[in-house]
Protein backbone atom coordinates (compact mmCIF):
# COMPACT_ATOMS: atom_id res chain seq x y z
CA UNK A 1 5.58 0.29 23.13
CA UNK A 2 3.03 2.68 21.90
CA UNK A 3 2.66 3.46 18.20
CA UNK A 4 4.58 6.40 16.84
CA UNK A 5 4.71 7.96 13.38
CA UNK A 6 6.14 10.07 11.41
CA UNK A 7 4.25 13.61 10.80
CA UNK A 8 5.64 15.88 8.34
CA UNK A 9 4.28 18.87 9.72
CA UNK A 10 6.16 18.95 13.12
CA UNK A 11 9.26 16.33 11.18
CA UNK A 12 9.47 14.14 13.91
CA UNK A 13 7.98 11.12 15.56
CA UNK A 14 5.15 11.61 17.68
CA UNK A 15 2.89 8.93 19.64
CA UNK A 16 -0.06 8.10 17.53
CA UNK A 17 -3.47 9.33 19.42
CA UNK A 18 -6.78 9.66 17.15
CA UNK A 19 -9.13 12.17 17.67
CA UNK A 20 -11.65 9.65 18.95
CA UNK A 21 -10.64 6.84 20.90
CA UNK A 22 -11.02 3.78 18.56
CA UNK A 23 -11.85 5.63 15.71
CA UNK A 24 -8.99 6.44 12.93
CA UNK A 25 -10.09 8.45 9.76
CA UNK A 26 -8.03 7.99 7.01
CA UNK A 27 -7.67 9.92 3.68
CA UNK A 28 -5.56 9.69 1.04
CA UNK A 29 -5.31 11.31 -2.53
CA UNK A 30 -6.03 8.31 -4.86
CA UNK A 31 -4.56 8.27 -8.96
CA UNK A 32 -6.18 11.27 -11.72
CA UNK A 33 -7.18 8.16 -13.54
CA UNK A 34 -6.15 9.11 -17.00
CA UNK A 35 -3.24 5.86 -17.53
CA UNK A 36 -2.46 3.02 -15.99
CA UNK A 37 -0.91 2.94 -12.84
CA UNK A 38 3.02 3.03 -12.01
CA UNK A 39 5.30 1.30 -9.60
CA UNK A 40 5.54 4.74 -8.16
CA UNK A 41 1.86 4.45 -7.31
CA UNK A 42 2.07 0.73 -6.19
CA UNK A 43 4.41 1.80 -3.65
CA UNK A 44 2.09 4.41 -1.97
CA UNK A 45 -1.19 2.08 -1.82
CA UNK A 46 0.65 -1.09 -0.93
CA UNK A 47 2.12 1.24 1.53
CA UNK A 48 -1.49 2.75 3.20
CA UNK A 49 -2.91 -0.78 2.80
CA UNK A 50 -0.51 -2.00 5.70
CA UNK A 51 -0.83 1.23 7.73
CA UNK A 52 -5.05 0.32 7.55
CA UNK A 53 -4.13 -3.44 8.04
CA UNK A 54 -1.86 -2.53 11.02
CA UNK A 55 -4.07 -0.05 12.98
CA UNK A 56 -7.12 -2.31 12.36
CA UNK A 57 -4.76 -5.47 13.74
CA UNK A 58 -4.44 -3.43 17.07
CA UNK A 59 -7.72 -2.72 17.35
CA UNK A 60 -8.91 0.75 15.93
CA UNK A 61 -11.96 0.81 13.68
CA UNK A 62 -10.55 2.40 10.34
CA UNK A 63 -12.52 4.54 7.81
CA UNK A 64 -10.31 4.76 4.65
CA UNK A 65 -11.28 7.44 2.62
CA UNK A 66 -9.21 7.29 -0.90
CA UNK A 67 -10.70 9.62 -3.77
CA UNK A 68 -10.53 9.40 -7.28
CA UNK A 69 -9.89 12.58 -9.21
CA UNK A 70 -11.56 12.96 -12.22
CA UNK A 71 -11.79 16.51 -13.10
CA UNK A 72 -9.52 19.64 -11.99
CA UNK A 73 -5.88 18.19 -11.69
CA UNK A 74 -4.27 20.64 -14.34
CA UNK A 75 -1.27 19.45 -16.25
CA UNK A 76 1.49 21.29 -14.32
CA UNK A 77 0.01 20.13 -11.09
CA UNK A 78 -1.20 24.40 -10.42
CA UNK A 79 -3.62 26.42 -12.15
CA UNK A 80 -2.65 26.73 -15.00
CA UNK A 81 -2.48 24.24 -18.07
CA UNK A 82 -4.96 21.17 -19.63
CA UNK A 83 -6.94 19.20 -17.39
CA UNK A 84 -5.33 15.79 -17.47
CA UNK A 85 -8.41 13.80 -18.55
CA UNK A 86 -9.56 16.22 -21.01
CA UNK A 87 -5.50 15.85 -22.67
CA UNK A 88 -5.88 12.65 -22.50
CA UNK A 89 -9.68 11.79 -23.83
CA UNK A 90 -8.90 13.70 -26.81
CA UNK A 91 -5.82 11.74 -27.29
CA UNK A 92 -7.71 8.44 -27.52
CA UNK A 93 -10.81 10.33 -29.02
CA UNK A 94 -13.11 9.01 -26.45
CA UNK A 95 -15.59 10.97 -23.94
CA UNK A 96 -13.70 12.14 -20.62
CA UNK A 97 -15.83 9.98 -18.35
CA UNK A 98 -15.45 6.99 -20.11
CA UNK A 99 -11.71 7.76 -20.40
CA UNK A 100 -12.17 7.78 -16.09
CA UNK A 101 -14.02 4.36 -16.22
CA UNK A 102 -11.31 2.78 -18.74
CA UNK A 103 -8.38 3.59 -15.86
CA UNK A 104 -10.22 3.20 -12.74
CA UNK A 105 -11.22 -0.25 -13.58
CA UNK A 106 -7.48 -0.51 -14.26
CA UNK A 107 -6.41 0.73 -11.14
CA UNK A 108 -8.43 -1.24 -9.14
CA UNK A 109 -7.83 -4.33 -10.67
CA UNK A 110 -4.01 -3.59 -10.38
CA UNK A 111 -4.71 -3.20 -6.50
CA UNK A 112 -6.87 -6.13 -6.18
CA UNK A 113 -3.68 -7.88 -8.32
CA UNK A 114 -1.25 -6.49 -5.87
CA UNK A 115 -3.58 -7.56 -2.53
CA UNK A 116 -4.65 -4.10 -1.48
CA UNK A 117 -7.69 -3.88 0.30
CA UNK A 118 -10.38 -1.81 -1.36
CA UNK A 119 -10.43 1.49 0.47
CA UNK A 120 -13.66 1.85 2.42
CA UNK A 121 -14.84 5.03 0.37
CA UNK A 122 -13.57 6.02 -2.66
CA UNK A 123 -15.43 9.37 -3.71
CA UNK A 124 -14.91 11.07 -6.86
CA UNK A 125 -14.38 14.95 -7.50
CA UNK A 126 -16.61 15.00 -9.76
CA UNK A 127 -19.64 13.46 -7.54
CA UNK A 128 -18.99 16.14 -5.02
CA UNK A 129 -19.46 19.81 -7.45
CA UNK A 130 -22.18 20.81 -4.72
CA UNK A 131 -20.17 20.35 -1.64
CA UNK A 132 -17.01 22.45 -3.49
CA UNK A 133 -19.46 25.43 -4.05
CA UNK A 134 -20.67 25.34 -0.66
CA UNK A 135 -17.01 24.97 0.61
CA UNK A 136 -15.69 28.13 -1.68
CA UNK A 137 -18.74 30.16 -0.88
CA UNK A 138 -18.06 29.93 2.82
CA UNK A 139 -14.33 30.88 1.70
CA UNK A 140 -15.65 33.83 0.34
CA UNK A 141 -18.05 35.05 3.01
CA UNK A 142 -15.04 34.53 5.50
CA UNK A 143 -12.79 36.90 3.35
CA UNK A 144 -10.54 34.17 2.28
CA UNK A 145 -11.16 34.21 -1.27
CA UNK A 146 -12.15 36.81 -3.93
CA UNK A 147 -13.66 36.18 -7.50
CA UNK A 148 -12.19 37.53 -10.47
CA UNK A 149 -14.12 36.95 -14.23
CA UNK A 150 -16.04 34.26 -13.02
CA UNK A 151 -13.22 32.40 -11.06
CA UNK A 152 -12.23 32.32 -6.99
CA UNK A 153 -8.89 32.51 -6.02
CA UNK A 154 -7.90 32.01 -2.40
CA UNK A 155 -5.73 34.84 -0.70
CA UNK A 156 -2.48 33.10 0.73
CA UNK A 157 -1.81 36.72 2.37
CA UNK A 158 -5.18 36.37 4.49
CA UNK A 159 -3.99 33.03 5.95
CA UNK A 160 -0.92 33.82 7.76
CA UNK A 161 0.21 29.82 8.73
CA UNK A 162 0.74 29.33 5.36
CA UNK A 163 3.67 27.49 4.07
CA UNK A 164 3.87 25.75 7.44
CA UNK A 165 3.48 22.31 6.12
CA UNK A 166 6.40 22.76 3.36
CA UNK A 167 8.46 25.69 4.96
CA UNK A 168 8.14 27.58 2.30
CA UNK A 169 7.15 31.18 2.82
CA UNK A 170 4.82 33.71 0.74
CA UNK A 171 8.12 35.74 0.01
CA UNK A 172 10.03 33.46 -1.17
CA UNK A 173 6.81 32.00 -3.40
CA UNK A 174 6.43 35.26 -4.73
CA UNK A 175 10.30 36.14 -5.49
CA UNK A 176 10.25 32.31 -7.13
CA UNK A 177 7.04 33.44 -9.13
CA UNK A 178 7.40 33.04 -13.04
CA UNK A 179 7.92 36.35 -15.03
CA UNK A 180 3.84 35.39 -17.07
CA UNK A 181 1.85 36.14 -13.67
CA UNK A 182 -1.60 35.57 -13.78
CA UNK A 183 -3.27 39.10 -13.71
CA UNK A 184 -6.81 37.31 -12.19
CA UNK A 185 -4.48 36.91 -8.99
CA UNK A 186 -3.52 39.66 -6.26
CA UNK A 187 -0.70 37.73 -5.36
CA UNK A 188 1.40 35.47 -7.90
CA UNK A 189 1.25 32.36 -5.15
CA UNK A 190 -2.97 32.57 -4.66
CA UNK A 191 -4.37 29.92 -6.10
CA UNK A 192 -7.83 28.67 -7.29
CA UNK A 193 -10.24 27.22 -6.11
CA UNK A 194 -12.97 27.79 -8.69
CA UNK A 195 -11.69 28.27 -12.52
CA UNK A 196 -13.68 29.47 -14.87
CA UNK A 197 -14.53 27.15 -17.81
CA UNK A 198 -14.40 28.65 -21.31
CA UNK A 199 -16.41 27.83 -24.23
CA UNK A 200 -16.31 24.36 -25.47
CA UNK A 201 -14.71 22.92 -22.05
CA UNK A 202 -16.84 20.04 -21.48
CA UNK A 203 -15.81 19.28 -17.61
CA UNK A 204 -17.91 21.79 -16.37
CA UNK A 205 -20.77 22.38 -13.64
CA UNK A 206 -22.85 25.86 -12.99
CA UNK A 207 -22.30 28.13 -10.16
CA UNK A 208 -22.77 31.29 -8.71
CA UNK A 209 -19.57 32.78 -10.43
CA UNK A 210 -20.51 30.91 -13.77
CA UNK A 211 -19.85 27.88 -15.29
CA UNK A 212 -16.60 26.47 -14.57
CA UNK A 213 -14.99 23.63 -12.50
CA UNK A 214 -13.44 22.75 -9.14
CA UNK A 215 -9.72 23.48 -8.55
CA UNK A 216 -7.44 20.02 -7.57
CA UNK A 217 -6.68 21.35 -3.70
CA UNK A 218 -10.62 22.19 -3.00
CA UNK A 219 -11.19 18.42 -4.16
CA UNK A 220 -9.55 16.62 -1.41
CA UNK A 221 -10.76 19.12 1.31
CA UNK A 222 -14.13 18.87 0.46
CA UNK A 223 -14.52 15.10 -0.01
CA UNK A 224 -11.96 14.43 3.76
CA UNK A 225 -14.32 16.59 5.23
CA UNK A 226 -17.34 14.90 3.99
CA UNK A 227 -16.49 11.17 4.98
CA UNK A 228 -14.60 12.28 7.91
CA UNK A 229 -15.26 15.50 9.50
CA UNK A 230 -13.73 18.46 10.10
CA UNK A 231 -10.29 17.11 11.22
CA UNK A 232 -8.98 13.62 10.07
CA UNK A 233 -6.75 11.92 11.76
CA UNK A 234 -4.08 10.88 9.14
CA UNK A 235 -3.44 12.93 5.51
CA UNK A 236 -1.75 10.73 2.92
CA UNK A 237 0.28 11.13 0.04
CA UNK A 238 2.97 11.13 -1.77
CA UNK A 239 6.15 13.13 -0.73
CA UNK A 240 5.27 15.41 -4.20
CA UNK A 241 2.35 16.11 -2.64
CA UNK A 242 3.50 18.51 0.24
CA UNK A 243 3.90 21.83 -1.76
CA UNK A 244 1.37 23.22 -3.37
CA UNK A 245 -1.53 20.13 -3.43
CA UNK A 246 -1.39 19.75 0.83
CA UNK A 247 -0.46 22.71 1.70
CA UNK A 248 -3.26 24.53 -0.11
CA UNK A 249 -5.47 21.68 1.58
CA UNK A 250 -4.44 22.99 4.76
CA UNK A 251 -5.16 26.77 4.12
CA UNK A 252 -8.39 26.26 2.43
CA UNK A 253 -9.78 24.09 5.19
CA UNK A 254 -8.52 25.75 8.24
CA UNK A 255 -9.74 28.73 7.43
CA UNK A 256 -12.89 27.88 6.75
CA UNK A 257 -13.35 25.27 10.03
CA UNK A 258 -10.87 27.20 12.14
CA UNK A 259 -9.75 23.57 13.06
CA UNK A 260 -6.41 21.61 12.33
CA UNK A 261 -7.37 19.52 8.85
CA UNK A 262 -5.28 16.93 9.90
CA UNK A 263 -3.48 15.79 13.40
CA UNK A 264 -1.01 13.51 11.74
CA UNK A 265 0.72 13.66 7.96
CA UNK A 266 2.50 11.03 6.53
CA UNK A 267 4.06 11.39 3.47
CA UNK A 268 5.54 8.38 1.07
CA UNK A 269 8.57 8.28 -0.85
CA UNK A 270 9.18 7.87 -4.08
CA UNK A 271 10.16 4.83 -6.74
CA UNK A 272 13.48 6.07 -8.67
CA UNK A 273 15.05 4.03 -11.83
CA UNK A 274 18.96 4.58 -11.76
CA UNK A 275 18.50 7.39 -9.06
CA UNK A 276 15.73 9.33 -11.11
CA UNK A 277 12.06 9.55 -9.91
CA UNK A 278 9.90 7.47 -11.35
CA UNK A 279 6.88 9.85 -13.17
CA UNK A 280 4.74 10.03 -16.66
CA UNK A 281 6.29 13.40 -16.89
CA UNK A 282 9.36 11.44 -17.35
CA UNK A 283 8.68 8.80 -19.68
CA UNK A 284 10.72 6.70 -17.15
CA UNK A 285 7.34 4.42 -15.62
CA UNK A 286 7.17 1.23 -15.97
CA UNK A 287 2.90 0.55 -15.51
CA UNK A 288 1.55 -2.36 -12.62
CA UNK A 289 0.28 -4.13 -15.63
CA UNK A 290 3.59 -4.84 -17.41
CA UNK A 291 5.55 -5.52 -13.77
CA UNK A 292 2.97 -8.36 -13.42
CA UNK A 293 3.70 -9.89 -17.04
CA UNK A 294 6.96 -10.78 -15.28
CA UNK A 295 6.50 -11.04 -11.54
CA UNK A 296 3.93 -12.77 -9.15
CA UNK A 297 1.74 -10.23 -7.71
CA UNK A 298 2.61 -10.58 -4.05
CA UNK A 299 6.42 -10.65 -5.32
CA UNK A 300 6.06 -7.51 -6.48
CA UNK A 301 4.38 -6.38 -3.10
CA UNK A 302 6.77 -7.63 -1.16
CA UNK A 303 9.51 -5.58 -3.20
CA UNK A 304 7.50 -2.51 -2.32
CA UNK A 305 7.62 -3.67 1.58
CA UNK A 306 11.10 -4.40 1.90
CA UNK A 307 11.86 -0.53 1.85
CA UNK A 308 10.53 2.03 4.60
CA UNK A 309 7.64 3.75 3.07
CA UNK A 310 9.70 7.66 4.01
CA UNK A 311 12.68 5.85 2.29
CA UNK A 312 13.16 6.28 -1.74
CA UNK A 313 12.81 2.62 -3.62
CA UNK A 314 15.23 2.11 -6.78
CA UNK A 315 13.54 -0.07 -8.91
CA UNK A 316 15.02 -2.62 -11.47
CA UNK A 317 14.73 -6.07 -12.93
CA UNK A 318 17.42 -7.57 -10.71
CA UNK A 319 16.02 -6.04 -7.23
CA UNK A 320 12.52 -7.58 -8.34
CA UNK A 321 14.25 -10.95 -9.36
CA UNK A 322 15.76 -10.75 -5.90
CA UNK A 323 12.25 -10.05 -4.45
CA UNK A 324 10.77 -12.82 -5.74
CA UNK A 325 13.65 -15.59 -4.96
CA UNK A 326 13.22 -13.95 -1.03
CA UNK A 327 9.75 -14.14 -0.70
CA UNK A 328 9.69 -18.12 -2.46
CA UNK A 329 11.99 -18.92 0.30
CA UNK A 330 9.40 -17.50 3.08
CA UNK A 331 6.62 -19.28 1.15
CA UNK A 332 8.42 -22.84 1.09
CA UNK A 333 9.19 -22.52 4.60
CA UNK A 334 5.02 -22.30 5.20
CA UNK A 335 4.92 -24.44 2.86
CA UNK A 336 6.53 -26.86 4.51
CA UNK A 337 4.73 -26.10 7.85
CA UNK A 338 1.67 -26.88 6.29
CA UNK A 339 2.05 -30.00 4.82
CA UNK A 340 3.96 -31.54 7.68
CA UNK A 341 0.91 -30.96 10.14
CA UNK A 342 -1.26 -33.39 7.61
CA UNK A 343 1.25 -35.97 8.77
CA UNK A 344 2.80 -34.45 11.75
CA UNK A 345 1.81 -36.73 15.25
CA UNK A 346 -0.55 -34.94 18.36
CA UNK A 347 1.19 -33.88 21.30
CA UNK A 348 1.61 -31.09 23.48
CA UNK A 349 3.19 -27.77 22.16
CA UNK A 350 6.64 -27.34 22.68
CA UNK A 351 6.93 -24.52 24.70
CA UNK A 352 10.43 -23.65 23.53
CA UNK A 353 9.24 -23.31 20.31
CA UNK A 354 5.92 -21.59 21.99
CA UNK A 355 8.61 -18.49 23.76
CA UNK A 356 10.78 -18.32 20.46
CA UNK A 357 7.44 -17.72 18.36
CA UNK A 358 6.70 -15.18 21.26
CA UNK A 359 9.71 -13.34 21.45
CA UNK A 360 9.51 -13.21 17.30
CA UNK A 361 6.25 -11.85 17.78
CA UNK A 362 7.22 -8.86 19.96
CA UNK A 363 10.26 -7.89 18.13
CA UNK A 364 7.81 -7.50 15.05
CA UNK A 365 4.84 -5.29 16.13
CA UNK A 366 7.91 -3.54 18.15
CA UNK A 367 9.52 -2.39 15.22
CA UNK A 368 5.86 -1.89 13.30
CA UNK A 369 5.51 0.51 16.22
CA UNK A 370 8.20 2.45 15.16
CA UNK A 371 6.13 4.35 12.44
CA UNK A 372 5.78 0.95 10.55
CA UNK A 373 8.80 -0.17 9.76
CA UNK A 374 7.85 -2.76 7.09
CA UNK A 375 11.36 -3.88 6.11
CA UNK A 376 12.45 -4.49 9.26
CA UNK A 377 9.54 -6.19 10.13
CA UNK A 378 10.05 -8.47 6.79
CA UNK A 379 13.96 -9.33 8.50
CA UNK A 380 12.10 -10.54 11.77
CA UNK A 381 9.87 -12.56 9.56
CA UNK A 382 13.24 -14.20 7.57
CA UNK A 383 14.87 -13.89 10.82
CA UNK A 384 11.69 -16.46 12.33
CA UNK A 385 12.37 -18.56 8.96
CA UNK A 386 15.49 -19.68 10.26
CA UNK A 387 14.92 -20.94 13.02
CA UNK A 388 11.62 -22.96 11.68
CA UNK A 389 13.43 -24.59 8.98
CA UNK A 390 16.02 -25.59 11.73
CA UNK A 391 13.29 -26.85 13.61
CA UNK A 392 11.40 -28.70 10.07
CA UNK A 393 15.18 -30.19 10.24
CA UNK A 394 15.65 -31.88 13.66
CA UNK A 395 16.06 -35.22 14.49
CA UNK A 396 12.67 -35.65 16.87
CA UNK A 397 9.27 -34.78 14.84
CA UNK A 398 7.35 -31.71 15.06
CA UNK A 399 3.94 -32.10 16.82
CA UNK A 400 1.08 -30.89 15.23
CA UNK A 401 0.35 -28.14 18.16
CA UNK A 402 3.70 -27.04 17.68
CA UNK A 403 3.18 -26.44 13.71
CA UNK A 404 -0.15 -25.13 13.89
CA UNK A 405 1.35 -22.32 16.43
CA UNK A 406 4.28 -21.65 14.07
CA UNK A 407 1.79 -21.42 10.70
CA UNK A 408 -0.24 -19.26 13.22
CA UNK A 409 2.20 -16.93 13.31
CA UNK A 410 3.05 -16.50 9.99
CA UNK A 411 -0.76 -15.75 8.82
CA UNK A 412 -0.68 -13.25 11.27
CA UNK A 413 2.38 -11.43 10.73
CA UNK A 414 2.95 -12.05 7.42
CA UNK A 415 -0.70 -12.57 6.62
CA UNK A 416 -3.28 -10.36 8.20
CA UNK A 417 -0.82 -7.55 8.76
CA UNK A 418 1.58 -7.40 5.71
CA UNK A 419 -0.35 -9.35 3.44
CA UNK A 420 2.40 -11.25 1.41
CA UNK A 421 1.40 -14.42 3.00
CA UNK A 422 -2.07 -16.27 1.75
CA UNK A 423 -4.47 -17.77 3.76
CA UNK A 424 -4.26 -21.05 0.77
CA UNK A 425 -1.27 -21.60 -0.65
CA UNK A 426 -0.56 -23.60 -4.17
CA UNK A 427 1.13 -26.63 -3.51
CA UNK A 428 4.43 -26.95 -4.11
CA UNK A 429 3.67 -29.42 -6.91
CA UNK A 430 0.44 -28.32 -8.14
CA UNK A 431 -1.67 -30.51 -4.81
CA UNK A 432 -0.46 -33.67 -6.40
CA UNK A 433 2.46 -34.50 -3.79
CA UNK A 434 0.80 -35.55 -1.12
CA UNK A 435 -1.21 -38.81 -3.03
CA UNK A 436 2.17 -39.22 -4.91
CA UNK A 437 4.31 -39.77 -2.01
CA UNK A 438 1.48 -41.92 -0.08
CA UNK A 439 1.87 -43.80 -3.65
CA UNK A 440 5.16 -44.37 -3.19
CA UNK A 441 5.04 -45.37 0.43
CA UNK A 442 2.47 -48.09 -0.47
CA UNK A 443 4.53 -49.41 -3.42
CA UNK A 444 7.85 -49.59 -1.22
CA UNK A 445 5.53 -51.32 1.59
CA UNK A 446 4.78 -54.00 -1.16
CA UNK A 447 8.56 -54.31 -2.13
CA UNK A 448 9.24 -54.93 1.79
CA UNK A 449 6.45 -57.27 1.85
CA UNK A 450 8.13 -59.18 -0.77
CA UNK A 451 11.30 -58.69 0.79
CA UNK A 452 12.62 -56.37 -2.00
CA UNK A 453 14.56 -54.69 0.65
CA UNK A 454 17.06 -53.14 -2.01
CA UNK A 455 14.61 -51.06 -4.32
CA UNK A 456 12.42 -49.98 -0.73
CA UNK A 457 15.70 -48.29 0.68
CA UNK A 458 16.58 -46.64 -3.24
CA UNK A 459 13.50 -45.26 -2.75
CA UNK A 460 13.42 -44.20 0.54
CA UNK A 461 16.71 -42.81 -0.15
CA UNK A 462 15.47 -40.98 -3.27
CA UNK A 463 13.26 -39.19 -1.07
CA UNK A 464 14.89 -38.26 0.82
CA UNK A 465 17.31 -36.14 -1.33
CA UNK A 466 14.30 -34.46 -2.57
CA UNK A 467 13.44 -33.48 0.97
CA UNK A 468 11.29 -36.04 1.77
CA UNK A 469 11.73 -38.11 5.10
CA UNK A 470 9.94 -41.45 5.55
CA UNK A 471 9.87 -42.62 9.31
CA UNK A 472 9.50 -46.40 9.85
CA UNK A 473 6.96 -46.49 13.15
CA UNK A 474 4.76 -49.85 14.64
CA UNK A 475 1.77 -48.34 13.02
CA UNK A 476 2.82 -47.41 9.72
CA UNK A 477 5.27 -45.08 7.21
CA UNK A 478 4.93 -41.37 7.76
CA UNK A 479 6.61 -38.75 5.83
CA UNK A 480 7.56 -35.00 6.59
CA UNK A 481 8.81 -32.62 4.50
CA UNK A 482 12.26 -31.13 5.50
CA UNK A 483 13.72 -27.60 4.81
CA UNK A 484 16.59 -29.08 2.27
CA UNK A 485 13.36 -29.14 -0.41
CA UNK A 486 13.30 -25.19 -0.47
CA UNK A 487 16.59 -25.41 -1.09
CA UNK A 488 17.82 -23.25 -4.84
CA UNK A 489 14.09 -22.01 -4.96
């Protein structure tokens, strides 16, 4: 089954074919970094990480463009208002870049906390003032834009496909218009992609129309361009992002390249609490940083992972409770595989087990296929954890092949592609089991030596209620783990 996914602009599936053959470029708006990240922004970049993860797992070399904006993203998201880091510097009475250094060493700490993969360029707005000039002045010379008073606005009117990515059409943009128009603009739904700075507005770069800064849209065109030409192949974002940020993306760089900006645009949902998005706007957030006071890091990933990244997330203490309990009981099943193959005897793989790891196998990257279905892939994985611990619990041993195939699979899946299973796992008792029970196999050896046959079976027996099975063999004790000790967890 070929890959398909989801593109907003045609709102259906579609099979997934790059521009170059091998070759994926990848951008994605990354946080205004003026607060601590949300949940609501956990659940976008945990959600990208596996889309890189999964398209570099079959193969395609992955540039991952994810910018940082640090100048231009106005309070109401348009043209009008504060810029967001200015607000917010001269809340905290600090300078606006070091406000930006404060929260992007948060964010990326919260992402490294959270196992997302650093994104292979992350370019900041405010690094890139040259490249947004030469990107408006082309807009002008093309008779896209206009300058008024020492800003540019772009004219919706001269690009007819506009609206195309939201459905939203210049009529109904200008009927919706509020009654204080801008009087800079020939049409209320233009919007800017230079603004003039006033006196005393300390973001702010020369150009030909004055000083002044970048608008938020001309950001992300300029820098997805830069890293990855003319077209990429897949536009992130949030589902918030459609109408105006992307869809003035698409206007400003098409008419300027006279090339599609992006074949493919996936969109993620949003994180609601009690049915209400999730937003600083709200005062309803709940930040990375206090989530991981309470919750293990990948617990909290794997919450994000266990809903489709199209499909809303409701988030609250008892579905992250739940999270954690479900991934514990993936991570004692490993658990167990890994500590029985210390003590686990050589043979040849079973190949029943070999086809049932197989057929688990398929039925995962099938339904990752299907525009990357993470939560149904996550029910494969439990599905897989059935049958393993029903294996852990039969009768005959496990051979070492057969549990290095099975712990195989799960750094793969689980692993490599979804990322909520580590390479080294703690112990389930801190690394102190396995000399403990050896301990206790020595001592009961000593009682049987001494014919103490009473206190070697109440220990034997003790073990085993704890999970712990001691086989009796002409060379010596060995002891498995079985899948009653992940039992409650």
């Amino acid at each position: 089954m070929a890959l398909k996914v989801y593109s907003t602009l045609i709102r259906q599936k579609e099979e997934f074919v790059p521009l170059h053959p091998g070759f994926v470029g990848i951008y994605v708006c990354g946080p205004t970094v003026y607060d601590h990240a949300h949940i609501g922004h956990a659940k976008g970049y945990v959600s990208f990480d596996v889309i890189v993860r999964y398209l570099r797992y079959l193969g395609y070399k992955v540039r991952y463009v994810q910018n940082i904006t640090d100048v231009g993203h106005l309070t109401d998201d348009a043209d009008e208002g504060e810029d967001k880091i200015l607000r917010r510097a001269a809340q905290e009475q600090v300078q606006p870049m070091e406000l930006v250094e404060i929260y992007m060493r948060s964010y990326f700490e919260d992402m490294d906390a959270l196992n997302v993969m650093r994104p292979d360029i992350s370019p900041r707005a405010s690094g890139h003032i040259p490249e947004q000039i030469e990107l408006v002045k082309v807009l002008l010379e093309k008779g896209f834009a206009y300058e008024v008073n020492g800003s540019v606005y772009f004219s919706v009117e001269s690009f007819p496909q506009y609206g195309k990515l939201s459905g939203r059409r210049i009529e109904e943009l200008e009927e919706g218009a509020r009654v204080a128009v801008n009087p800079e603009k020939r049409n209320p739904a233009d919007f800017a992609l230079w603004k003039r700075a006033e006196p005393g507005h300390i973001l702010r770069w020369p150009s030909p129309w004055g000083w002044g800064y970048p608008g938020w849209h001309l950001e992300c065109s300029t820098m997805a361009m830069k890293y990855l030409g003319e077209t990429v192949d897949i536009r992130g974002g949030g589902l918030e992002n459609i109408f105006p940020h992307n869809e003035c993306e698409i206007a400003q760089s098409e008419a300027a390249t006279g090339k599609p900006f992006a074949r493919y645009w996936l969109h993620w949902n949003m994180v609601t609490i009690e049915g209400v998005k999730m937003g600083k706007s709200l005062s309803n957030f709940v930040t990375i940083k206090q989530a991981l006071e309470k919750y293990p890091p990948l617990a909290i990933r794997f919450f994000i992972l266990t809903s489709h990244y199209r499909s809303p997330l409701d988030f609250s203490e008892e579905a992250l409770s739940g999270a954690t309990k479900g991934l514990e009981r993936l991570h004692g099943t490993v658990r167990l595989v890994r500590a029985q193959l210390q003590t686990a005897p050589s043979r040849e793989a079973d190949s029943a087990v070999e086809d049932m790891l197989s057929r688990y196998k398929a039925q995962f990257l099938e339904v990752m296929d299907d525009d990357f279905n993470t939560a149904a892939a996550i029910g494969t994985l439990f599905d897989l954890n059935r049958e393993v611990n029903a294996l852990l619990n039969a009768e005959s041993p496990v051979t070492q092949e057969t549990l290095a195939a099975v712990d195989a699979l799960y750094r793969e899946l689980g692993g490599q592609i979804l990322g909520i299973i580590p390479e080294e796992m703690e112990e389930l008792g801190g690394g102190l089991e396995v000399p403990l029970i050896e301990l206790l196999i020595e001592v009961r050896q000593k009682l049987r030596e001494n014919h103490q046959w009473e206190l070697g079976d109440a220990i034997r027996s003790r073990l085993g209620e704890l999970g712990i099975a001691l086989e009796d063999r002409p060379e010596g004790t060995t002891w498995r783990l079985t899948a009653r000790s992940t039992e409650g967890k």
